[in-house]
C-alpha atoms as a PDB file:
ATOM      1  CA  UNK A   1     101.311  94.036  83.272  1.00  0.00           C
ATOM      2  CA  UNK A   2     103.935  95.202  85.745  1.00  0.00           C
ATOM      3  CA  UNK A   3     102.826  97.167  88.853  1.00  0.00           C
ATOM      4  CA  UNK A   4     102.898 100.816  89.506  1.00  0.00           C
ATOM      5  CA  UNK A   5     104.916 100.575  92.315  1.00  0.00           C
ATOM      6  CA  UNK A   6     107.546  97.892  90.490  1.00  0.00           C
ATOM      7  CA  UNK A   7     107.850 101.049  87.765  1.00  0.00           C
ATOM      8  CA  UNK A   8     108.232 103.555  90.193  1.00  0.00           C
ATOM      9  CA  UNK A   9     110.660 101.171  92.083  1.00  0.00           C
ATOM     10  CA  UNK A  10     113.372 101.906  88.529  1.00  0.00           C
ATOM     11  CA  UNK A  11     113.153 105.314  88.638  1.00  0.00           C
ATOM     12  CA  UNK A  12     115.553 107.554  89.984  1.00  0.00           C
ATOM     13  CA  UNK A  13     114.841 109.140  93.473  1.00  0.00           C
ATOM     14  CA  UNK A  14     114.792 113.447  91.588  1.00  0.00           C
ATOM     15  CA  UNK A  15     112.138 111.779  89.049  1.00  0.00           C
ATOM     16  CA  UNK A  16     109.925 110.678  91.983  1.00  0.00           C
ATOM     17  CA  UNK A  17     110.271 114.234  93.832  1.00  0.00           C
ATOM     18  CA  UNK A  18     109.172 115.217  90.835  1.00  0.00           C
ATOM     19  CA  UNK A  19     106.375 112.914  90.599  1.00  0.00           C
ATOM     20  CA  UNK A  20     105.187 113.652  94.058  1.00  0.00           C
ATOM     21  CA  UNK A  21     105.414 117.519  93.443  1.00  0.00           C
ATOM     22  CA  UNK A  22     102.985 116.975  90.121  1.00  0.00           C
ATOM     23  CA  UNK A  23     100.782 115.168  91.904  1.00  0.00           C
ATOM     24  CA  UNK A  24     100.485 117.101  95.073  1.00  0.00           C
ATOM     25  CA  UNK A  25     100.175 119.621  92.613  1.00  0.00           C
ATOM     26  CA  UNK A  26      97.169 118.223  90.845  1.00  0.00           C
ATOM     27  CA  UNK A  27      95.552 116.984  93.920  1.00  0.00           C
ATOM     28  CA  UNK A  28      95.612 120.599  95.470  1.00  0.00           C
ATOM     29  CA  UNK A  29      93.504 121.692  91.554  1.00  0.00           C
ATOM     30  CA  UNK A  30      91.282 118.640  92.121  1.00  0.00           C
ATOM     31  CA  UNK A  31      89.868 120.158  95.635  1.00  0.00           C
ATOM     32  CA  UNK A  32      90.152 123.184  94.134  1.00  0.00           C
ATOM     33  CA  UNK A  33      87.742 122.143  91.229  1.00  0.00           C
ATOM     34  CA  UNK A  34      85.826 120.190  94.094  1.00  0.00           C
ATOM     35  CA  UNK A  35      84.901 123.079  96.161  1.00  0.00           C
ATOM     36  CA  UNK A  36      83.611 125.091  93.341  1.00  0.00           C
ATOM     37  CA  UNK A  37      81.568 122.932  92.032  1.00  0.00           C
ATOM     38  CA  UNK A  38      83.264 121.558  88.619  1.00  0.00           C
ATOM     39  CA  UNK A  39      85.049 118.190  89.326  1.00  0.00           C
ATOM     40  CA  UNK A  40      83.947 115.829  86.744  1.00  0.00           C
ATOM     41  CA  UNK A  41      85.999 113.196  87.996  1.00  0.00           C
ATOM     42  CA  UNK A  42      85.784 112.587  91.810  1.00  0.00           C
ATOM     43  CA  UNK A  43      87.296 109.161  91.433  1.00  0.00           C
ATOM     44  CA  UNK A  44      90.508 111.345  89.969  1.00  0.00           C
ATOM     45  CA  UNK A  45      90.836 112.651  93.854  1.00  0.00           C
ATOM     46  CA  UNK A  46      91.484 109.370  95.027  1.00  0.00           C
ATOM     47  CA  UNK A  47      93.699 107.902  92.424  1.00  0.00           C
ATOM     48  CA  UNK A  48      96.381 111.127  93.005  1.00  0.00           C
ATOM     49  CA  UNK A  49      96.121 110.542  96.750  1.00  0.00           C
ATOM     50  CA  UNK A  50      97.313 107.142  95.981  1.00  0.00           C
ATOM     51  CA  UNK A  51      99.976 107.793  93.374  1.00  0.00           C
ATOM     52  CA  UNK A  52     101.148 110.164  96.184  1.00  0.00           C
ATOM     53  CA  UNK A  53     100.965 107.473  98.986  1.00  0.00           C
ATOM     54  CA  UNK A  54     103.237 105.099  95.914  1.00  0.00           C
ATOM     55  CA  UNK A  55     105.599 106.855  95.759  1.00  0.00           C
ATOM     56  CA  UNK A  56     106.321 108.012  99.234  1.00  0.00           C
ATOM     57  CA  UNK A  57     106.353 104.490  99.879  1.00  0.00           C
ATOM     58  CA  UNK A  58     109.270 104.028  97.567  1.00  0.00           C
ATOM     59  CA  UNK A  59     111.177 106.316  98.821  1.00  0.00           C
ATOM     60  CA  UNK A  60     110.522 105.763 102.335  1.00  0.00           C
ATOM     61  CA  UNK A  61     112.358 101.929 101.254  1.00  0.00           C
ATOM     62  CA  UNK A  62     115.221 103.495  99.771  1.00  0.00           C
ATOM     63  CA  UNK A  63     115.379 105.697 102.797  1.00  0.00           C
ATOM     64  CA  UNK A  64     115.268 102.342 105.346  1.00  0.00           C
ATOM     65  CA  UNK A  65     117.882 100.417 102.480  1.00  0.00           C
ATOM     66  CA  UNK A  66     119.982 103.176 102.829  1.00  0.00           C
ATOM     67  CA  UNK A  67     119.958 103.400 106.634  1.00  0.00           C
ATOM     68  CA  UNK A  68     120.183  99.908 106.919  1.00  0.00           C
ATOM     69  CA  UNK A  69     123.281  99.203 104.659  1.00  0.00           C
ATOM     70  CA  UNK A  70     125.350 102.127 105.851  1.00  0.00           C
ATOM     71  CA  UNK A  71     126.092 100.667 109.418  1.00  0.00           C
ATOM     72  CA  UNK A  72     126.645  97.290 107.783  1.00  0.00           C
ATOM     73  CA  UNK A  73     129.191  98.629 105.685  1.00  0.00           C
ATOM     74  CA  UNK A  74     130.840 100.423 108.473  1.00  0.00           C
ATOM     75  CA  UNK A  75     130.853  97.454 110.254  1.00  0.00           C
ATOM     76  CA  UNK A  76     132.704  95.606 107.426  1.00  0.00           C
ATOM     77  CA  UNK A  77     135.539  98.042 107.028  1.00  0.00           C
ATOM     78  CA  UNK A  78     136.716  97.803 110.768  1.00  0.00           C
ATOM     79  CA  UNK A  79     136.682  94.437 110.912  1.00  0.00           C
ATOM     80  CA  UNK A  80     139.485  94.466 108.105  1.00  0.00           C
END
């Protein structure tokens, strides 16, 4: 079985803002549920956090890939 960050690694960077929205989004109902007394699922709390750290993970690599290939290409097209 594949990991969850090799899926998350083929999806397109608007599905993982998306991602990271529904999950911020969940994790904010999870305290929510937490503070008034009718989490069933603690556990649930720290698997979102994580999803969340994921995928800001992946992007944070695309962000460095990006940073790191557009000088290199720049570099490239002067020396021609």
């Amino acid at each position: 079985m594949p990991s969850m960050a090799a899926e998350l690694r083929e999806l397109p960077d608007d599905e993982l803002l998306a991602r990271v929205d529904n999950a911020k989004e969940e994790l904010f109902n999870l305290r929510f549920q937490q503070a008034t007394g009718q989490l069933d699922n603690p556990t649930r709390i720290r698997q979102v956090r994580h999803e969340v750290a994921r995928i800001a993970t992946v992007l944070r690599e695309r962000e460095i890939d990006a940073e790191r290939g557009a000088p290199a290409a720049a570099a490239q097209e002067e020396e021609q």
